[in-house]
N, C-alpha and C. Protein backbone atom coordinates (compact mmCIF):
# COMPACT_ATOMS: atom_id res chain seq x y z
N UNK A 1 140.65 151.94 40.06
CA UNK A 1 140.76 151.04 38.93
C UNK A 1 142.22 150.63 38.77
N UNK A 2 142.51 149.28 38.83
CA UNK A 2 143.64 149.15 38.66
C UNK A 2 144.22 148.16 36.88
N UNK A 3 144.53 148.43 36.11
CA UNK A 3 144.84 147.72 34.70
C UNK A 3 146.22 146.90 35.18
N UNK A 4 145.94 145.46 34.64
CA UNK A 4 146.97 144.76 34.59
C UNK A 4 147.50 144.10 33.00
N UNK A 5 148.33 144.27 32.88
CA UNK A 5 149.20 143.95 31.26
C UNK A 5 149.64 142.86 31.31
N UNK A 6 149.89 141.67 31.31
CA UNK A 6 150.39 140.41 30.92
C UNK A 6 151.14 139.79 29.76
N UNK A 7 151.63 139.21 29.79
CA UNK A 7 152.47 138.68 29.02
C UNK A 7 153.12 137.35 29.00
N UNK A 8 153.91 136.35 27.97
CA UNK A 8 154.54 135.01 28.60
C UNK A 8 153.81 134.05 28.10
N UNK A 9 152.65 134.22 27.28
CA UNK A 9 152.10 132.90 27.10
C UNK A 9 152.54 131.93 26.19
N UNK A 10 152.50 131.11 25.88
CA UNK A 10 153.05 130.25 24.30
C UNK A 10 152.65 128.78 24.34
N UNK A 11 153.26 128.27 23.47
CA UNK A 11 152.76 127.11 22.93
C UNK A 11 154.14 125.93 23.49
N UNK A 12 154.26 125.56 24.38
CA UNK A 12 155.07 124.13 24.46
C UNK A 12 155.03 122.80 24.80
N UNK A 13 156.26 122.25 24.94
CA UNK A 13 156.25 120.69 25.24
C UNK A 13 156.21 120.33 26.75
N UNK A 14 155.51 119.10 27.15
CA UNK A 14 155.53 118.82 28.92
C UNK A 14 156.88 118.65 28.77
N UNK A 15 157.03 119.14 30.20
CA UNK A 15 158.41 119.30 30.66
C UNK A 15 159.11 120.69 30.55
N UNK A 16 158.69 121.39 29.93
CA UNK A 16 159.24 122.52 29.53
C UNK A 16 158.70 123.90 30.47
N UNK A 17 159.61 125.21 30.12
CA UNK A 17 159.01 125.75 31.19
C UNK A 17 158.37 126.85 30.33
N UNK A 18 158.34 128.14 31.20
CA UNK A 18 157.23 129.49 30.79
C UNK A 18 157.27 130.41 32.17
N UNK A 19 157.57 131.40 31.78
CA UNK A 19 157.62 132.44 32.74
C UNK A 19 156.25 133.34 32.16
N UNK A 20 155.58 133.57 32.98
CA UNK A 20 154.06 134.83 32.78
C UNK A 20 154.68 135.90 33.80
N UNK A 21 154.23 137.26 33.10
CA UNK A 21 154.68 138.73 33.89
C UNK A 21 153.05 139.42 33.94
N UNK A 22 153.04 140.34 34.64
CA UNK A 22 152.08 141.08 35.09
C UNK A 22 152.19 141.76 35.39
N UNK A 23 152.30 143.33 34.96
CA UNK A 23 152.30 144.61 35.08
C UNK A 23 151.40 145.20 35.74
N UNK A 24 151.10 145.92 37.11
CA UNK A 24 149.97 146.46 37.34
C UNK A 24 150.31 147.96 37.47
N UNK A 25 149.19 148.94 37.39
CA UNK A 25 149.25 150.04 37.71
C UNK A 25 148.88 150.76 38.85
N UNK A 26 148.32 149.75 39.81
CA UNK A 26 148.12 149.72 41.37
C UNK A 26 148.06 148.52 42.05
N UNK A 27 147.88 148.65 43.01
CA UNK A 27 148.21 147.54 44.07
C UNK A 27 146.51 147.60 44.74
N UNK A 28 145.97 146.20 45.28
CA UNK A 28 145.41 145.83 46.21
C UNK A 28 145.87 144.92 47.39
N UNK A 29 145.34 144.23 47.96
CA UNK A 29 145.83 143.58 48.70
C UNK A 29 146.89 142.47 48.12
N UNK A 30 146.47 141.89 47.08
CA UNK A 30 146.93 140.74 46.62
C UNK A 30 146.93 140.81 45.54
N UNK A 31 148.11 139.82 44.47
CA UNK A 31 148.05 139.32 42.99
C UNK A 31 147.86 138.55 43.16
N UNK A 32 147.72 137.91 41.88
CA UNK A 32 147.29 136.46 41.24
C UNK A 32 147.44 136.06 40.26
N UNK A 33 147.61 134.79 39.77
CA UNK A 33 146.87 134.05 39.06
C UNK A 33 146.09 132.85 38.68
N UNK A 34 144.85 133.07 38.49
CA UNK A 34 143.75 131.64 37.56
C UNK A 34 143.90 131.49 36.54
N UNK A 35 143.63 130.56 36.61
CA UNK A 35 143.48 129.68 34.76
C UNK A 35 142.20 129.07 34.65
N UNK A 36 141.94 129.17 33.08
CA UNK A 36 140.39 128.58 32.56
C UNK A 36 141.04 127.91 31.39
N UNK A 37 140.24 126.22 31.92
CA UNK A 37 140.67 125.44 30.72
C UNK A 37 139.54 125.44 29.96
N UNK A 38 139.13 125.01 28.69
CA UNK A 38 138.15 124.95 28.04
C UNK A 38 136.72 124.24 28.74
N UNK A 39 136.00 124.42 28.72
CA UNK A 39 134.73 124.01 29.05
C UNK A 39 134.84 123.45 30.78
N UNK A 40 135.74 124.01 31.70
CA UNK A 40 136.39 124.51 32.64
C UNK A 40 135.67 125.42 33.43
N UNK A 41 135.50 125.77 34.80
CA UNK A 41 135.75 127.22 35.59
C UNK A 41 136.67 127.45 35.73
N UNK A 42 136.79 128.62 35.74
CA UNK A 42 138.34 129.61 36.90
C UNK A 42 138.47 129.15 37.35
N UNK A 43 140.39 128.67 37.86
CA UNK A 43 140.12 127.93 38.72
C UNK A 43 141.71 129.02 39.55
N UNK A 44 141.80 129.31 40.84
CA UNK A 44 143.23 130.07 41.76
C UNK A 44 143.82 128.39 41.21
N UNK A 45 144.88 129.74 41.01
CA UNK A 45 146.73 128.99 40.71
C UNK A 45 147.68 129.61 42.05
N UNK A 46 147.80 130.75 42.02
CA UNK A 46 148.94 131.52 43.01
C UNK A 46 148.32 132.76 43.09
N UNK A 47 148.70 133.05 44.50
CA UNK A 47 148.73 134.68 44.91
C UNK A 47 149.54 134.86 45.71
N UNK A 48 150.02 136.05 45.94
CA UNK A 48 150.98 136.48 46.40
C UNK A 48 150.60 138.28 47.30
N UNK A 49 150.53 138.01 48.73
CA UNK A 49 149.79 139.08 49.79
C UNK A 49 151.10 140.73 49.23
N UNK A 50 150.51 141.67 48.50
CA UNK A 50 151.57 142.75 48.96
C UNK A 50 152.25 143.17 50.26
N UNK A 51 151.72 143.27 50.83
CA UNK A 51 152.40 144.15 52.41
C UNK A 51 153.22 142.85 53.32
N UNK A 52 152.70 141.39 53.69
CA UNK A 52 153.63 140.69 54.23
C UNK A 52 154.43 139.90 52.81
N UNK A 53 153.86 139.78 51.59
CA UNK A 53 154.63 138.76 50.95
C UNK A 53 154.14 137.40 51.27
N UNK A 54 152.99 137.08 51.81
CA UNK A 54 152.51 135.69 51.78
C UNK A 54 152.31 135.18 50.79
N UNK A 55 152.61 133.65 50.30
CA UNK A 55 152.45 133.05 49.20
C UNK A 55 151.45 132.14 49.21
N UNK A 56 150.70 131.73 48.80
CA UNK A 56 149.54 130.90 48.12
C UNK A 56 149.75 129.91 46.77
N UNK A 57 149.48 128.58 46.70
CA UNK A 57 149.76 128.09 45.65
C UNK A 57 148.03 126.73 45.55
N UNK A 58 147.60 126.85 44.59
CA UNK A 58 146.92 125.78 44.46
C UNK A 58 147.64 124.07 44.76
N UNK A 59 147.31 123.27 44.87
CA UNK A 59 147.84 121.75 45.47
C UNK A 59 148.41 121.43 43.90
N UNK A 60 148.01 121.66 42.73
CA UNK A 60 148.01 120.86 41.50
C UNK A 60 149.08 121.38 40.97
N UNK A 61 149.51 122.68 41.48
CA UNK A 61 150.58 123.29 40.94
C UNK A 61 152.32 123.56 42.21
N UNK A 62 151.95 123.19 43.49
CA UNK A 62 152.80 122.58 44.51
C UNK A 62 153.49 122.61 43.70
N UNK A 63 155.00 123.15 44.02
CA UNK A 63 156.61 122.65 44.05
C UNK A 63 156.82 122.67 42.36
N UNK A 64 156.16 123.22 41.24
CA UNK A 64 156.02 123.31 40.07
C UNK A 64 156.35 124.85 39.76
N UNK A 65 155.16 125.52 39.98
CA UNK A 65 155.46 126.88 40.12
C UNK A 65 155.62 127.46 41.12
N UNK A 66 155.91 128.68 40.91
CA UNK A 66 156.60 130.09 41.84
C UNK A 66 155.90 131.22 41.63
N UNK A 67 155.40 131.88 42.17
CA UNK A 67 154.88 133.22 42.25
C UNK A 67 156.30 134.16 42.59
N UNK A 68 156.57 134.96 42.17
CA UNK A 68 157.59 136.54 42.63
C UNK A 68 157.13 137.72 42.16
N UNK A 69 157.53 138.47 42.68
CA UNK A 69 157.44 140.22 42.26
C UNK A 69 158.48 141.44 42.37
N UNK A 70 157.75 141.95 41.30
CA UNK A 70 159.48 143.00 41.66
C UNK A 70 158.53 144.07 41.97
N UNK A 71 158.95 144.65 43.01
CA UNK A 71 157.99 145.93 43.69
C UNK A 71 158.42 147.14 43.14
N UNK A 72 158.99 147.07 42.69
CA UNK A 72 160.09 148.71 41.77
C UNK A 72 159.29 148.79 40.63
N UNK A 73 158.92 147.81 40.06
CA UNK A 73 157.97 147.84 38.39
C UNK A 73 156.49 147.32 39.10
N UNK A 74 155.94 147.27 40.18
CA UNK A 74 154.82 146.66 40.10
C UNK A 74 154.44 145.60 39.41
N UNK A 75 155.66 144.12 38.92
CA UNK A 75 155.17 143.35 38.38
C UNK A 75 155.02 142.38 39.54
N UNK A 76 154.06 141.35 39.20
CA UNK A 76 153.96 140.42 39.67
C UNK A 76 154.20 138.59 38.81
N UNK A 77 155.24 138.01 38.76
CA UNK A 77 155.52 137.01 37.86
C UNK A 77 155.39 135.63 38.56
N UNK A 78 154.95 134.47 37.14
CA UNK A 78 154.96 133.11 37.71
C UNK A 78 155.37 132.35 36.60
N UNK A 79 156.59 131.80 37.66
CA UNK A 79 157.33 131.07 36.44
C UNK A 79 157.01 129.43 36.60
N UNK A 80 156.80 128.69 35.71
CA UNK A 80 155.79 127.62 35.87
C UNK A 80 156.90 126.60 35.11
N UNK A 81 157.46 125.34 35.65
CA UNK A 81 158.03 124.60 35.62
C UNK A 81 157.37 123.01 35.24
N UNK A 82 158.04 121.94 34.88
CA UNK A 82 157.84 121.02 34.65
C UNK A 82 156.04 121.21 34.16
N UNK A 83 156.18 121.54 32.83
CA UNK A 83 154.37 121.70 32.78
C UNK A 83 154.00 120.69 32.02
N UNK A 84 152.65 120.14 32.57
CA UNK A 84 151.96 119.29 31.69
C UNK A 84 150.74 119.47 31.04
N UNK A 85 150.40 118.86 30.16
CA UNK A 85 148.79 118.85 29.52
C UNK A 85 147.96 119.43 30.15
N UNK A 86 148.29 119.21 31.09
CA UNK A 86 146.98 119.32 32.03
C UNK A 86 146.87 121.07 32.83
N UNK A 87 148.28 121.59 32.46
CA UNK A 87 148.15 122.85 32.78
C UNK A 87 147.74 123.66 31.33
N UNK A 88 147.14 123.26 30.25
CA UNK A 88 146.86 124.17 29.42
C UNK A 88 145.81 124.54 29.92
N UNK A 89 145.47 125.70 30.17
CA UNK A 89 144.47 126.77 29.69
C UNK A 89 144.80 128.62 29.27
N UNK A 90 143.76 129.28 29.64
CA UNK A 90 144.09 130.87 29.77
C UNK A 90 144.05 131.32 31.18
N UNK A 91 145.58 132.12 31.12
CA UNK A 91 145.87 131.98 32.52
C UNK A 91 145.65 133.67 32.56
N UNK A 92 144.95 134.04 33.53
CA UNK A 92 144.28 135.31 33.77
C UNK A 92 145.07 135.79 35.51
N UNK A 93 145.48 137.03 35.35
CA UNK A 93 146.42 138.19 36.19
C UNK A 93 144.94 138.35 36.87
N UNK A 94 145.27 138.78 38.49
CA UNK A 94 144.19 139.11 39.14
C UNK A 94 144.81 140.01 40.10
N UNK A 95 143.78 141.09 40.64
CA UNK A 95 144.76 141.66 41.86
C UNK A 95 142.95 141.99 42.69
N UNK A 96 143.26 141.82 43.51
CA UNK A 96 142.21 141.63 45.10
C UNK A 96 142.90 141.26 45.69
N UNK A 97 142.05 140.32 46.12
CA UNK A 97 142.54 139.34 47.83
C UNK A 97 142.99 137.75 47.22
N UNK A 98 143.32 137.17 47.93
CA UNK A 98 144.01 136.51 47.73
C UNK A 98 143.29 135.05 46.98
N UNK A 99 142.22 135.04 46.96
CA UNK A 99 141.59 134.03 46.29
C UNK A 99 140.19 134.79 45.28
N UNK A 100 140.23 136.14 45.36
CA UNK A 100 138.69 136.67 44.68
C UNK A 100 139.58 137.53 43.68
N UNK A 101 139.47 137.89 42.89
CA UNK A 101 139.72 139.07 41.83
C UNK A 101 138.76 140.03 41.60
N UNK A 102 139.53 141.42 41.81
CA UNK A 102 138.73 142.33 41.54
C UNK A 102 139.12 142.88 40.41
N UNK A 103 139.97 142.66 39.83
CA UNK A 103 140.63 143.17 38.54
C UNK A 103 141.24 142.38 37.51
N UNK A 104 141.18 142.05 36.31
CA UNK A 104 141.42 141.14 35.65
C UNK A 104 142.24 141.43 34.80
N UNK A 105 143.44 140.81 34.06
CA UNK A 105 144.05 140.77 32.95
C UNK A 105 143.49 140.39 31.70
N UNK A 106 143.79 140.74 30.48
CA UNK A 106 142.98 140.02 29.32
C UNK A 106 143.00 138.59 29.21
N UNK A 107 143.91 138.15 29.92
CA UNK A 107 143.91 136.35 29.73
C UNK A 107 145.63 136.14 28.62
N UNK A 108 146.15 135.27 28.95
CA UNK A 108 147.38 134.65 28.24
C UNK A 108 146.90 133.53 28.15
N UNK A 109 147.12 132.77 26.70
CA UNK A 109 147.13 131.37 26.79
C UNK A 109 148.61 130.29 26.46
N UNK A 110 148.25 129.33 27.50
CA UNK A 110 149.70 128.22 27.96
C UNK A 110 149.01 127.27 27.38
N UNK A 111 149.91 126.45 26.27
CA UNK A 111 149.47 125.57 26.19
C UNK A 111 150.46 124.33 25.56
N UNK A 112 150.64 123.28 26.56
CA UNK A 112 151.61 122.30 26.66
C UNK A 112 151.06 121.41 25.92
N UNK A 113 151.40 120.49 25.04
CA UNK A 113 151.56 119.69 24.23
C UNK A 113 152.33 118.38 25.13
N UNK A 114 151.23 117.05 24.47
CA UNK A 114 152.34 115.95 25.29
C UNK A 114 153.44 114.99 24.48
């Protein structure tokens, strides 16, 4: 069983940024994170492979955000840049493989204003 803690969510303006953290208490293959917009599915944002460090980014979020981790605290962070409307939802910590979650965070909610 692995628990992930999250944090980072808030309320801002497009254009503006937001850093999300993710605390885990074990490791699988991979972190993550999805987001659920309202009346929405889950949808992969970023993951990030533990053992090589491979990165993963959804197309919508390209060259916007960043996935990193600090391996000393087991966090896994995504700092999310130039955000728009269109990135509001609840952005949910995952750790599996690189596109499935086997473990979930309670959910943070981002939500950009235009």
């Amino acid at each position: 069983q692995v628990q992930l803690i999250e944090s980072g969510g808030g309320l801002v303006q497009a254009g503006d940024s937001l850093k999300l953290s993710c605390a885990a208490s074990g490791r699988t293959f991979a972190m993550g994170w999805f987001r659920q917009a309202p009346g929405k599915e889950r949808e992969f944002v970023a993951a990030m492979t533990w053992g090589g460090g491979n990165i993963y980014y959804a197309d919508s979020v390209k060259g916007r955000f960043t996935i990193s981790r600090d391996d000393a605290k087991n966090t896994v962070y995504l700092q999310m840049n130039s955000l728009k409307p269109e990135d509001t939802a609840v952005y949910y910590c995952s750790s599996g493989t690189v596109r499935v979650g086997t473990y979930w965070g309670q959910g943070t909610q981002v939500t950009v204003s235009s």
